[in-house]
N, C-alpha and C. Protein backbone atom coordinates (compact mmCIF):
# COMPACT_ATOMS: atom_id res chain seq x y z
N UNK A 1 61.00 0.80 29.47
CA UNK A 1 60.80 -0.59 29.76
C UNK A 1 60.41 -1.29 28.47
N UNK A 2 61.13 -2.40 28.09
CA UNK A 2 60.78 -3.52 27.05
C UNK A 2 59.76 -4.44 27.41
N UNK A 3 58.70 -4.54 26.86
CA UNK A 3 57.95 -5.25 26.59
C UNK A 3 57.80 -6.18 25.05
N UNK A 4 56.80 -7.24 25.34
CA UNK A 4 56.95 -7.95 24.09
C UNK A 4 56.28 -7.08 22.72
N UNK A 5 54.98 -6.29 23.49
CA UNK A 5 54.14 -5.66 22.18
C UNK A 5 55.45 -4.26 22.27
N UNK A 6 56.48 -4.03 22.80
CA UNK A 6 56.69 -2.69 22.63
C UNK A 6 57.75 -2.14 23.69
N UNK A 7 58.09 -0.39 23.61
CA UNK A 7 58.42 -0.16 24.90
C UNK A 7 58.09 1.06 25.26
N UNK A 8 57.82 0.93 26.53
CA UNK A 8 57.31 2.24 27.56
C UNK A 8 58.52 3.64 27.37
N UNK A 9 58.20 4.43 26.93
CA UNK A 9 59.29 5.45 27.55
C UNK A 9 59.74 5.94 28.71
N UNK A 10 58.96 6.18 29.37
CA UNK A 10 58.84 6.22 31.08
C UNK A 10 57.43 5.67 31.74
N UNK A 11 57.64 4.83 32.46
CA UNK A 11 56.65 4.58 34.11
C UNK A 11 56.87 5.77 35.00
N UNK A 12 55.48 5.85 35.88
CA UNK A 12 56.07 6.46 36.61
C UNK A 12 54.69 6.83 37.72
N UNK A 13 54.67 6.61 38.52
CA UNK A 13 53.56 6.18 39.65
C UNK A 13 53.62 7.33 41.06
N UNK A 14 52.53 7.71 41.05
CA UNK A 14 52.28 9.16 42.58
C UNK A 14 50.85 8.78 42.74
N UNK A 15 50.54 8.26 43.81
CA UNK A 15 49.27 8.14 44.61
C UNK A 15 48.84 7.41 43.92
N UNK A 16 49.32 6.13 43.76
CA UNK A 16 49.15 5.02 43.07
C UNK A 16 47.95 4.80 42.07
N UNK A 17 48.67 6.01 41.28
CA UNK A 17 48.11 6.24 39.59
C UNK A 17 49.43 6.01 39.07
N UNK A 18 49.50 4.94 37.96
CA UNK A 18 50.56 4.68 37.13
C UNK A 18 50.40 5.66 35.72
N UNK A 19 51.25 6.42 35.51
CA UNK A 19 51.85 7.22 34.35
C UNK A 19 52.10 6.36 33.33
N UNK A 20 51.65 5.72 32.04
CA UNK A 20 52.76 5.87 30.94
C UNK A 20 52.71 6.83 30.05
N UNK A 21 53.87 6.87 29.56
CA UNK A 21 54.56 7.96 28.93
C UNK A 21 55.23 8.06 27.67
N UNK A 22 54.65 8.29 26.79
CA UNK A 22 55.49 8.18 25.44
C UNK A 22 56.17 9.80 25.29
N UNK A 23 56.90 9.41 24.33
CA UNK A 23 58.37 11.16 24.76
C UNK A 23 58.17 10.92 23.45
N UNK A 24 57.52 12.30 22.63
CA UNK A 24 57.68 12.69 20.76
C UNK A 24 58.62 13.63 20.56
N UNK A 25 59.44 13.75 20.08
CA UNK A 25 60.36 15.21 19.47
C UNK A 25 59.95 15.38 18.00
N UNK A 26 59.74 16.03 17.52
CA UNK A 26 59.78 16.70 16.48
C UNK A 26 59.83 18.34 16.08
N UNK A 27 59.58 18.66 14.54
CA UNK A 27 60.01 20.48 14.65
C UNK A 27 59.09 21.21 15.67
N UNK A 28 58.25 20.68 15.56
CA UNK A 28 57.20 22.10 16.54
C UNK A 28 56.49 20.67 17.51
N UNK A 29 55.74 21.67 18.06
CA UNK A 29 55.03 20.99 19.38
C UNK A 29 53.58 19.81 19.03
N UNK A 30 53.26 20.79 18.02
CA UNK A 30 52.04 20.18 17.17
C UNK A 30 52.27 19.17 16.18
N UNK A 31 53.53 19.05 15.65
CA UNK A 31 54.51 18.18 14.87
C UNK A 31 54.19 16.40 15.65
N UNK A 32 55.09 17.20 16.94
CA UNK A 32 55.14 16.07 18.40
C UNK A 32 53.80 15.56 18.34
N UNK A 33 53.25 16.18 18.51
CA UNK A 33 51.36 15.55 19.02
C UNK A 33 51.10 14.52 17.93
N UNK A 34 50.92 15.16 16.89
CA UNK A 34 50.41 14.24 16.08
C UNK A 34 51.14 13.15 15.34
N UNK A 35 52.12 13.06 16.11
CA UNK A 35 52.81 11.68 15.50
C UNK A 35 52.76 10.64 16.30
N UNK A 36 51.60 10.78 17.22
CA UNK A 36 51.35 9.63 18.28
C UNK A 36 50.35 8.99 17.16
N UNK A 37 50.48 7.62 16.35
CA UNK A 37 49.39 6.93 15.52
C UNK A 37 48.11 6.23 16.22
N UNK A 38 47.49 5.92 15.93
CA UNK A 38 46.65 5.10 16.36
C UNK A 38 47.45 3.58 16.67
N UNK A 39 48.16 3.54 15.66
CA UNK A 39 48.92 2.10 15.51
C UNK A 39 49.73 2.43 17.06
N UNK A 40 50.34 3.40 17.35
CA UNK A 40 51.24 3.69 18.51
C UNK A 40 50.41 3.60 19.61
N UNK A 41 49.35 4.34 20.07
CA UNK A 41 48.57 4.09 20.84
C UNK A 41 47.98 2.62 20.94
N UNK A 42 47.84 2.06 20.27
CA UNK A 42 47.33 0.68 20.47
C UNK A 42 48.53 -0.50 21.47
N UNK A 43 49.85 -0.24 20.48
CA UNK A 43 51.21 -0.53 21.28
C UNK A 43 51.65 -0.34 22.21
N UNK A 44 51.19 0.96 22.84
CA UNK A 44 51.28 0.96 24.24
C UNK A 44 50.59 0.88 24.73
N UNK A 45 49.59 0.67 24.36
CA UNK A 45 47.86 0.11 25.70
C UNK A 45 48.66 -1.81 26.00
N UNK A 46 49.18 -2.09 24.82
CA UNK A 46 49.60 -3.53 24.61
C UNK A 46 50.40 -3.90 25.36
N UNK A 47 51.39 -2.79 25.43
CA UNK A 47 52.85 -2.75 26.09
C UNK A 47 52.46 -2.86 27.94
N UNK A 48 51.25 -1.60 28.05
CA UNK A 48 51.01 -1.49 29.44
C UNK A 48 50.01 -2.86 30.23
N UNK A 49 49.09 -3.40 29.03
CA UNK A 49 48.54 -5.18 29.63
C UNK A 49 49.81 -5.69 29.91
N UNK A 50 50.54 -5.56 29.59
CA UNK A 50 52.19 -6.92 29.89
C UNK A 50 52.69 -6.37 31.16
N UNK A 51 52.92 -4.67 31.28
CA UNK A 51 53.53 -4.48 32.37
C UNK A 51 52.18 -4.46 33.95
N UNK A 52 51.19 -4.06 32.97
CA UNK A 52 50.51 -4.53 34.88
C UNK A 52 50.05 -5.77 35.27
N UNK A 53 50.08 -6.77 33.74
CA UNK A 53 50.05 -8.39 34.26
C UNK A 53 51.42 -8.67 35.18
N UNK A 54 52.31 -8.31 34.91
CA UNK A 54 53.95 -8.74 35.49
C UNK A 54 53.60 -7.81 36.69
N UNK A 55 53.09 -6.69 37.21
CA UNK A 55 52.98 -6.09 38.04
C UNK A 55 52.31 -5.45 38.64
N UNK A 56 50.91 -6.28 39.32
CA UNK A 56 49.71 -6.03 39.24
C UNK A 56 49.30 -4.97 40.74
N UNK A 57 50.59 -5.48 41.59
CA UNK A 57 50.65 -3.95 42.43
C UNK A 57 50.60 -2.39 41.62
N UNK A 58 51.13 -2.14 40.47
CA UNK A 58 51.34 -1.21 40.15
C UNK A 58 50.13 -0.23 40.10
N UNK A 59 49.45 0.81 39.97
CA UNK A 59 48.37 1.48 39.19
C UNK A 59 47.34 0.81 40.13
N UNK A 60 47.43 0.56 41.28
CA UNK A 60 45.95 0.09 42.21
C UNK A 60 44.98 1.04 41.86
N UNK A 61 45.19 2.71 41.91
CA UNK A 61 44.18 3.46 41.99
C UNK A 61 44.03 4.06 40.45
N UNK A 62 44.85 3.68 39.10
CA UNK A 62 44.55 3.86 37.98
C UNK A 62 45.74 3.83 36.99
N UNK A 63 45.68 3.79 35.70
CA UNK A 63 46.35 4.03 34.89
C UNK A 63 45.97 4.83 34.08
N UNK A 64 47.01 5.86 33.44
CA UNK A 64 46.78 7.09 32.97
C UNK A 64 48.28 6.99 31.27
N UNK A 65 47.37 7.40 30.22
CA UNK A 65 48.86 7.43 29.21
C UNK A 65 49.03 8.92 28.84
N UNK A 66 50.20 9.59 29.22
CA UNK A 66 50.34 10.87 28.87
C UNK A 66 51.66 10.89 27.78
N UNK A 67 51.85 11.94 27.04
CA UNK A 67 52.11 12.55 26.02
C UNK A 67 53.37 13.30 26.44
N UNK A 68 54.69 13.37 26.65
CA UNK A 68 55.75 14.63 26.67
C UNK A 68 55.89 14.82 25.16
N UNK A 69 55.81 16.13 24.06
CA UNK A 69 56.28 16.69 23.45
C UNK A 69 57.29 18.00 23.40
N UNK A 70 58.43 17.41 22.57
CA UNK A 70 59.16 18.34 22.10
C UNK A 70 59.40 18.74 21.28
N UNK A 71 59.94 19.98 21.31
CA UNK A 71 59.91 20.75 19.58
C UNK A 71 61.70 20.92 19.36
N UNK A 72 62.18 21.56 18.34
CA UNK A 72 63.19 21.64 17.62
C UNK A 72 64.33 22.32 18.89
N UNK A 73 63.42 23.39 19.63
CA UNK A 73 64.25 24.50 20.33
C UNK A 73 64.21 23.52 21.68
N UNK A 74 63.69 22.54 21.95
CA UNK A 74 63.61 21.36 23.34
C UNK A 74 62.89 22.28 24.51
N UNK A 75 61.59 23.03 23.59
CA UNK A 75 60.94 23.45 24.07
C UNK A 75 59.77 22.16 24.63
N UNK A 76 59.04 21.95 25.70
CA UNK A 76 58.22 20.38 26.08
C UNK A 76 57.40 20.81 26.96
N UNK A 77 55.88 20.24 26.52
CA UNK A 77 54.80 20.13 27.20
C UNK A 77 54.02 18.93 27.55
N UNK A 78 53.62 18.05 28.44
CA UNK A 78 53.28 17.51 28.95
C UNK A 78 51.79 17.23 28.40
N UNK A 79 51.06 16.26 27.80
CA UNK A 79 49.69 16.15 27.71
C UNK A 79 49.25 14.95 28.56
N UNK A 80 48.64 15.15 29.61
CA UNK A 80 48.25 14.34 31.35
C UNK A 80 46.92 13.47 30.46
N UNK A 81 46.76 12.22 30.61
CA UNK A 81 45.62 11.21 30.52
C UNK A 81 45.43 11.72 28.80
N UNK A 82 46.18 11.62 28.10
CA UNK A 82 46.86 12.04 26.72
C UNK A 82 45.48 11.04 25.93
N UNK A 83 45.23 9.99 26.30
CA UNK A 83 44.23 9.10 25.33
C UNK A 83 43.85 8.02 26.60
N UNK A 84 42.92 7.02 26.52
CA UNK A 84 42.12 6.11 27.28
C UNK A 84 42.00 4.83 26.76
N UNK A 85 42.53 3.70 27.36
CA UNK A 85 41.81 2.39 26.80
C UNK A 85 40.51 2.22 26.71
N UNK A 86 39.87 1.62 25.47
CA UNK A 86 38.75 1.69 25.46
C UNK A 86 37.97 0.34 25.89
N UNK A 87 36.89 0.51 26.18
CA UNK A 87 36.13 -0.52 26.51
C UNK A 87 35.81 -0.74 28.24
């Protein structure tokens, strides 16, 4: 999803906890992880104010930002509530 600060890689909502989701590939798994920036994380906290102002049904019972990494071999692990808006 396009947003103005950005875009979501996947939404994605079960027991009305909203998922976002940023998708990293790189050589190894640990590669993936750490190429989430601070600057990136900020962009999608940004990205996700736009999408639950436009859609404020969404995430009644929470919002959560998780992490898919992949490595070279499209080997992928999942990191669940990956980082937290602060404040």
């Amino acid at each position: 999803m396009r947003t103005a600060a950005g875009e979501i890689d996947i939404l994605a909502e079960s027991a009305g906890v909203l998922a976002i989701v940023e998708v990293k590939q790189r050589r190894t798994l640990g590669d993936a992880a750490v190429s989430v920036s601070a600057r990136q994380r900020a962009r999608l906290m940004g990205a996700a104010e736009i999408v639950l102002g436009e859609h404020p049904e969404w995430g009644r019972e929470g919002v959560r930002f998780d992490v898919i990494v992949i490595d070279a071999a499209d080997a992928l692990r999942r990191v669940c509530d990956a980082f937290r808006l602060e404040g």
